[in-house]
Protein backbone atom coordinates (compact mmCIF):
# COMPACT_ATOMS: atom_id res chain seq x y z
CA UNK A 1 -130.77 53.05 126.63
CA UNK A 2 -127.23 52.16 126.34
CA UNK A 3 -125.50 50.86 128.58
CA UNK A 4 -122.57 52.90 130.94
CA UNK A 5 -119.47 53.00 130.20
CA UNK A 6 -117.30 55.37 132.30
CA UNK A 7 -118.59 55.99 135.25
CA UNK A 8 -116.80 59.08 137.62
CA UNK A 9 -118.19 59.24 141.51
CA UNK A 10 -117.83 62.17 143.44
CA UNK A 11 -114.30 62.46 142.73
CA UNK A 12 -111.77 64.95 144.11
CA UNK A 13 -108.62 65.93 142.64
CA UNK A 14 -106.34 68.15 144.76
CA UNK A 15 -102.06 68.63 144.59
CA UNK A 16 -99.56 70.75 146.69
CA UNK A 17 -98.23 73.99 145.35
CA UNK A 18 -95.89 75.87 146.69
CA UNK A 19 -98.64 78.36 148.32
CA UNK A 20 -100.56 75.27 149.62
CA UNK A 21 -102.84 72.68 148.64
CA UNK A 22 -104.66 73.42 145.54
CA UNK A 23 -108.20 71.84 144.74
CA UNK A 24 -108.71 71.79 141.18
CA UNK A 25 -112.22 69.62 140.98
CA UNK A 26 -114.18 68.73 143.70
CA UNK A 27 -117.28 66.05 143.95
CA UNK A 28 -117.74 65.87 140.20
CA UNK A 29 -120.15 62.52 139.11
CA UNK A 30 -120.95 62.04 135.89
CA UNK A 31 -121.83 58.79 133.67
CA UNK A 32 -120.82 58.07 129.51
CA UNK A 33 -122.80 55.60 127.92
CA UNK A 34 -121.29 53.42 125.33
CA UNK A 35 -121.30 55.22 121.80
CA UNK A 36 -122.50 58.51 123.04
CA UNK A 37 -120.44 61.79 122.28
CA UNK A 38 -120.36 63.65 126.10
CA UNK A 39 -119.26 67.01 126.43
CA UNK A 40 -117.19 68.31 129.76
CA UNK A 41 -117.74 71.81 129.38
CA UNK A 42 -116.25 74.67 131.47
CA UNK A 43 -114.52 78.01 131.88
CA UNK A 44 -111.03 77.76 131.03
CA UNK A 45 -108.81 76.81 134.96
CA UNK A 46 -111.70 75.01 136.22
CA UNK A 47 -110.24 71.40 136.27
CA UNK A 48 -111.68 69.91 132.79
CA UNK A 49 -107.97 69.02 131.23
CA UNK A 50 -107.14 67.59 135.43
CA UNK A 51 -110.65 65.43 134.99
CA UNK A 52 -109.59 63.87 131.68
CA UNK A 53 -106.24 63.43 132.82
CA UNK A 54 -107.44 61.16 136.15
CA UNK A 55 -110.12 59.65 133.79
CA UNK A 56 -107.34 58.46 131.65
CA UNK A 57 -105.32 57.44 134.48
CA UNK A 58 -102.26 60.05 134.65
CA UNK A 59 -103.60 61.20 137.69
CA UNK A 60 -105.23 59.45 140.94
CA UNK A 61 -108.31 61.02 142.81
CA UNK A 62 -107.67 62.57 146.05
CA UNK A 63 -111.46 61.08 146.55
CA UNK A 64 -113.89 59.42 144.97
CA UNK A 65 -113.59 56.80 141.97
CA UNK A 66 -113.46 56.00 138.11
CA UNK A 67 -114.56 53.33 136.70
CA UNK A 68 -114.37 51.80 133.15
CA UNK A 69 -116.57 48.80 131.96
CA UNK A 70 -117.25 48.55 135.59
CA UNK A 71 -113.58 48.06 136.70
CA UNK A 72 -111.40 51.05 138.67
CA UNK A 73 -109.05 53.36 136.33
CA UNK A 74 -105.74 52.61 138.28
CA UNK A 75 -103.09 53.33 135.12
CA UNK A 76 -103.20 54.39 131.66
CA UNK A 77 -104.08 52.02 129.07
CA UNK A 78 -105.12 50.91 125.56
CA UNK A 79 -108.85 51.05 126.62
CA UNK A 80 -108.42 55.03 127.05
CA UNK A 81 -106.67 56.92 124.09
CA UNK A 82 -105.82 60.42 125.03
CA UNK A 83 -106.25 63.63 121.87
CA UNK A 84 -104.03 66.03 123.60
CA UNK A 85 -104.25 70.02 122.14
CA UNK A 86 -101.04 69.98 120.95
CA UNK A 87 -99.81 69.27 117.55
CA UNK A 88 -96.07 67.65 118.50
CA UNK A 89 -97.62 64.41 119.77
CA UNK A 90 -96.54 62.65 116.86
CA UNK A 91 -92.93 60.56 116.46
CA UNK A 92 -90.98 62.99 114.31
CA UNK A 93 -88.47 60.53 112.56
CA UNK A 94 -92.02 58.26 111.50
CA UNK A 95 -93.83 58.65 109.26
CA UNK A 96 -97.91 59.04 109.20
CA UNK A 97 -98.20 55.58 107.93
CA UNK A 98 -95.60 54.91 110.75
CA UNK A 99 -97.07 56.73 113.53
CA UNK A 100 -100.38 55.11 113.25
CA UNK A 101 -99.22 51.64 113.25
CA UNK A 102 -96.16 51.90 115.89
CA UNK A 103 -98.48 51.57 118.70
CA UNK A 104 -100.60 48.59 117.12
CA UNK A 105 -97.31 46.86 117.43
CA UNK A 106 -96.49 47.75 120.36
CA UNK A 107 -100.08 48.14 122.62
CA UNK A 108 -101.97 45.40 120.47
CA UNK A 109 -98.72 43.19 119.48
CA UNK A 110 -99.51 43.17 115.48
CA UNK A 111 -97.44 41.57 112.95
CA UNK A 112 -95.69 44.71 110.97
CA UNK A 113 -97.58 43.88 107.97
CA UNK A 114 -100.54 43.49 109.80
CA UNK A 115 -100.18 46.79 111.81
CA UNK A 116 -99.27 48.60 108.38
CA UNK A 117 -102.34 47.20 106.53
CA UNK A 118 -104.63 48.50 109.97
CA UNK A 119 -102.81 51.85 110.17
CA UNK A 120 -103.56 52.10 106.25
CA UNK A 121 -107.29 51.93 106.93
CA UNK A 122 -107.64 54.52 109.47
CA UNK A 123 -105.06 56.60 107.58
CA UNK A 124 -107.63 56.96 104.69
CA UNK A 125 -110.57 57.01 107.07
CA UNK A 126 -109.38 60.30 108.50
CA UNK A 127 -108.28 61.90 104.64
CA UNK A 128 -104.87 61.42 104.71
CA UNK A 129 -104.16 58.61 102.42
CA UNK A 130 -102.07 60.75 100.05
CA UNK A 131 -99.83 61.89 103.20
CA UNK A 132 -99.25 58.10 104.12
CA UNK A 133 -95.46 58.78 103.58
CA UNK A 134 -95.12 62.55 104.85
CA UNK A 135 -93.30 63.04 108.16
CA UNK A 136 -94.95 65.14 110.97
CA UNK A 137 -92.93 68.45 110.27
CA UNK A 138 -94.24 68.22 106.34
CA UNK A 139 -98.17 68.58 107.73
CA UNK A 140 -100.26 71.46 108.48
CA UNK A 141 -101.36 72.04 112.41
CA UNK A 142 -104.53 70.18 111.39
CA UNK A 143 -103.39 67.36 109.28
CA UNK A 144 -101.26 66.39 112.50
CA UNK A 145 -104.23 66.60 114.70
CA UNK A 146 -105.86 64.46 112.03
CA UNK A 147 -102.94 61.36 112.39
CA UNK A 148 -103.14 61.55 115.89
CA UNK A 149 -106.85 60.63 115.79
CA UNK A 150 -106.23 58.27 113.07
CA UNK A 151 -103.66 56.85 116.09
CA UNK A 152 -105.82 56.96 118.35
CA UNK A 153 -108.65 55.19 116.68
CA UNK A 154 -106.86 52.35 115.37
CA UNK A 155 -106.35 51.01 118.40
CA UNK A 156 -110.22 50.43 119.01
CA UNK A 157 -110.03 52.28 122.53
CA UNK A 158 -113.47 51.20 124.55
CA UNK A 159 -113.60 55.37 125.25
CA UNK A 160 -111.34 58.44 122.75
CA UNK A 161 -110.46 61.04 125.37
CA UNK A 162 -109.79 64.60 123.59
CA UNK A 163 -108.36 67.83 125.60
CA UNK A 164 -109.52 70.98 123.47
CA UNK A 165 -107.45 69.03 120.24
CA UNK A 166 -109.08 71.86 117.86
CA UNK A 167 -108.50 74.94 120.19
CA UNK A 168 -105.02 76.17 118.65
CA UNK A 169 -106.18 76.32 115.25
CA UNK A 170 -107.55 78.64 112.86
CA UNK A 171 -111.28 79.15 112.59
CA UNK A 172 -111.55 77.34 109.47
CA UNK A 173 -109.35 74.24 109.92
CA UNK A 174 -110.73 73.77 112.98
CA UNK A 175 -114.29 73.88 111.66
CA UNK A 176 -113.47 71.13 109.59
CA UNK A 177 -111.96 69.13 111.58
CA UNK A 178 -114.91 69.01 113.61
CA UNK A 179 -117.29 67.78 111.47
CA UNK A 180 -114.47 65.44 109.97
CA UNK A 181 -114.60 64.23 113.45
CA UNK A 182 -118.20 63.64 113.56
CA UNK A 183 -117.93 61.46 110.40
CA UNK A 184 -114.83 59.20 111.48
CA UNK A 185 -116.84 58.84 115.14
CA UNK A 186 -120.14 57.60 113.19
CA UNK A 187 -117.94 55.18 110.84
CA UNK A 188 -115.79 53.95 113.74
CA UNK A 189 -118.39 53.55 116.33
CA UNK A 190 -116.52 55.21 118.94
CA UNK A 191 -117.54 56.54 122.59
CA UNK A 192 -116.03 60.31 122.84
CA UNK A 193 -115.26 62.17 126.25
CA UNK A 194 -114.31 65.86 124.66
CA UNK A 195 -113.40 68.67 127.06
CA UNK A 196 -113.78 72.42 125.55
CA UNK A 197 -114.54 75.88 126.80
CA UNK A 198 -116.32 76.79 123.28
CA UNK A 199 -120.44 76.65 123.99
CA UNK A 200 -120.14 76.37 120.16
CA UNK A 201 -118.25 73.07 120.20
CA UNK A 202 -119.79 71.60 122.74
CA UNK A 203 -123.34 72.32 121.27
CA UNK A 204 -122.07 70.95 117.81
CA UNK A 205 -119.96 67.87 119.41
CA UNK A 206 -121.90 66.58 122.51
CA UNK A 207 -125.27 64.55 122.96
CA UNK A 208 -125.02 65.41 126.68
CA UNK A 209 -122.84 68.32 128.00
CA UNK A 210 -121.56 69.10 131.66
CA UNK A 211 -121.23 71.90 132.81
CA UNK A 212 -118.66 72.76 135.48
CA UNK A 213 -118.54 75.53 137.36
CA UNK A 214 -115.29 78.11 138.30
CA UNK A 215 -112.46 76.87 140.11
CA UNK A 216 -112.23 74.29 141.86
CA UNK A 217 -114.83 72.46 138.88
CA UNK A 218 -117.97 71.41 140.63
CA UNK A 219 -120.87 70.05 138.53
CA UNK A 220 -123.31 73.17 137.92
CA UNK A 221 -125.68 70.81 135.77
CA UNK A 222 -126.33 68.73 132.60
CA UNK A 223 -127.74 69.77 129.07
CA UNK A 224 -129.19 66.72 127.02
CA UNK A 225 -128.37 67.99 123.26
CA UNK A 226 -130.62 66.97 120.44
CA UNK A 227 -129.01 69.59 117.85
CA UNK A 228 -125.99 67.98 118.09
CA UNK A 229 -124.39 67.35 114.85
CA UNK A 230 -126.28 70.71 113.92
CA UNK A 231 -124.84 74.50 113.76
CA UNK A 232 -126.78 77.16 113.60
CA UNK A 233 -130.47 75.36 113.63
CA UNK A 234 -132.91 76.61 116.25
CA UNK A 235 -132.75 73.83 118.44
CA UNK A 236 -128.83 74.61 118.99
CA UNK A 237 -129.76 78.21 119.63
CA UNK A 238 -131.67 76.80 122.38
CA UNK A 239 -129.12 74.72 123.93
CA UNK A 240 -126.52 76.50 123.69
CA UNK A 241 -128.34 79.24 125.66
CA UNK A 242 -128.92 76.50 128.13
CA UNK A 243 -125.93 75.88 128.43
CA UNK A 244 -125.05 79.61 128.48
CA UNK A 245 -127.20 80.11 131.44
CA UNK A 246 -125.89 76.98 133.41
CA UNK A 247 -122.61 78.64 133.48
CA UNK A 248 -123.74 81.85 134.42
CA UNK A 249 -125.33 80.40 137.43
């Protein structure tokens, strides 16, 4: 069994609006173990993207705690790279080559050559070693998405946080990227916390799913996947009709 990783107890996340206080989760739990791929799962409103977002460390719990390697999530940082959905998360005046290694300089304090040589490396791991020199507005929707994983990896997070980073694109792109995804993740060696309100996804991406409930996200239960990495097999019939039924309720 491997060991945990991220560990999230009974936390709370609530904010003021102007009607009032608004509870957006409330007593969610859950444990990733190192180098699993764990699916947060949920209709679309009920808290997921707020989870991530306090798991990262944008946001702190109203109650409750996170943990990483067994130490409380105060603050962003290097240990917890955020995927966000969408595509203009990249520095427009860099280049690809130049997006991916900007933050090795700057989070991991590389030498440029160094950081270029790095940035290289995950560049090609992710197909886009004939882009190296393109600029952000010269990609497709899902070439971008592709450089900011590329970014993202090659700063060796301990867990790769992605917020529904397939969801605005077409069928078909998106279908690739997510087995491209499976493939860099296997290479790299990399723990994944994925949010997504596609049963599909989640059946293909995640080794364990959660399910949360409607607003405010409570936990309504956990499916342990062994079709992931599979579409369409019988076993991922079966879970994602687990899953199916979880949400129902």
């Amino acid at each position: 069994m491997a060991a945990d990783l991220l560990r999230v107890v009974d936390v709370a996340l609530a904010y003021e609006r102007h009607e009032g206080s608004f509870t957006a989760v409330d007593g969610v739990s859950l444990v990733v173990r190192e180098g699993e791929r764990f699916v947060l799962f949920g209709p679309s409103g009920c808290g997921k993207s707020t989870l991530l977002q306090a798991m990262a460390g944008f946001l702190r719990p109203s109650r409750g705690s996170i943990e990483l390697d067994g130490k409380p999530v105060l603050a962003p940082g290097p240990d917890r790279v955020v995927v966000f959905q969408e595509f203009d998360q990249l520095l427009p005046w860099r280049t690809v080559l130049g997006n991916v290694a900007y933050p090795l300089r700057v989070a991991r304090g590389m030498a440029a050559a160094q950081a270029k040589a790095e940035a290289l490396r995950y560049v090609e791991l992710v197909g886009l070693a004939g882009f190296a020199q393109a600029h952000p507005h010269q990609l497709s929707g899902g070439m971008k998405q592709r450089v900011a994983i590329a970014r993202a990896l090659a700063l060796s997070p301990r867990i790769l946080l992605m917020d529904e980073p397939f969801a605005s694109l077409d069928a078909i792109t998106r279908r690739k990227l997510q087995d491209d995804l499976l493939a860099v993740l296997r290479a790299a060696r990399t723990t994944l916390l994925f949010v997504t309100h596609s049963v599909e996804e989640a059946v293909l991406l995640g080794d364990r799913i959660l399910v949360l409930t409607s607003t405010p996200g409570k936990v309504r239960g956990m499916v342990d996947n062994p079709a992931a990495g599979s579409r369409h097999t019988a076993s991922a019939v079966q879970v994602q009709r687990a899953v199916d039924e979880l949400l129902a309720g």
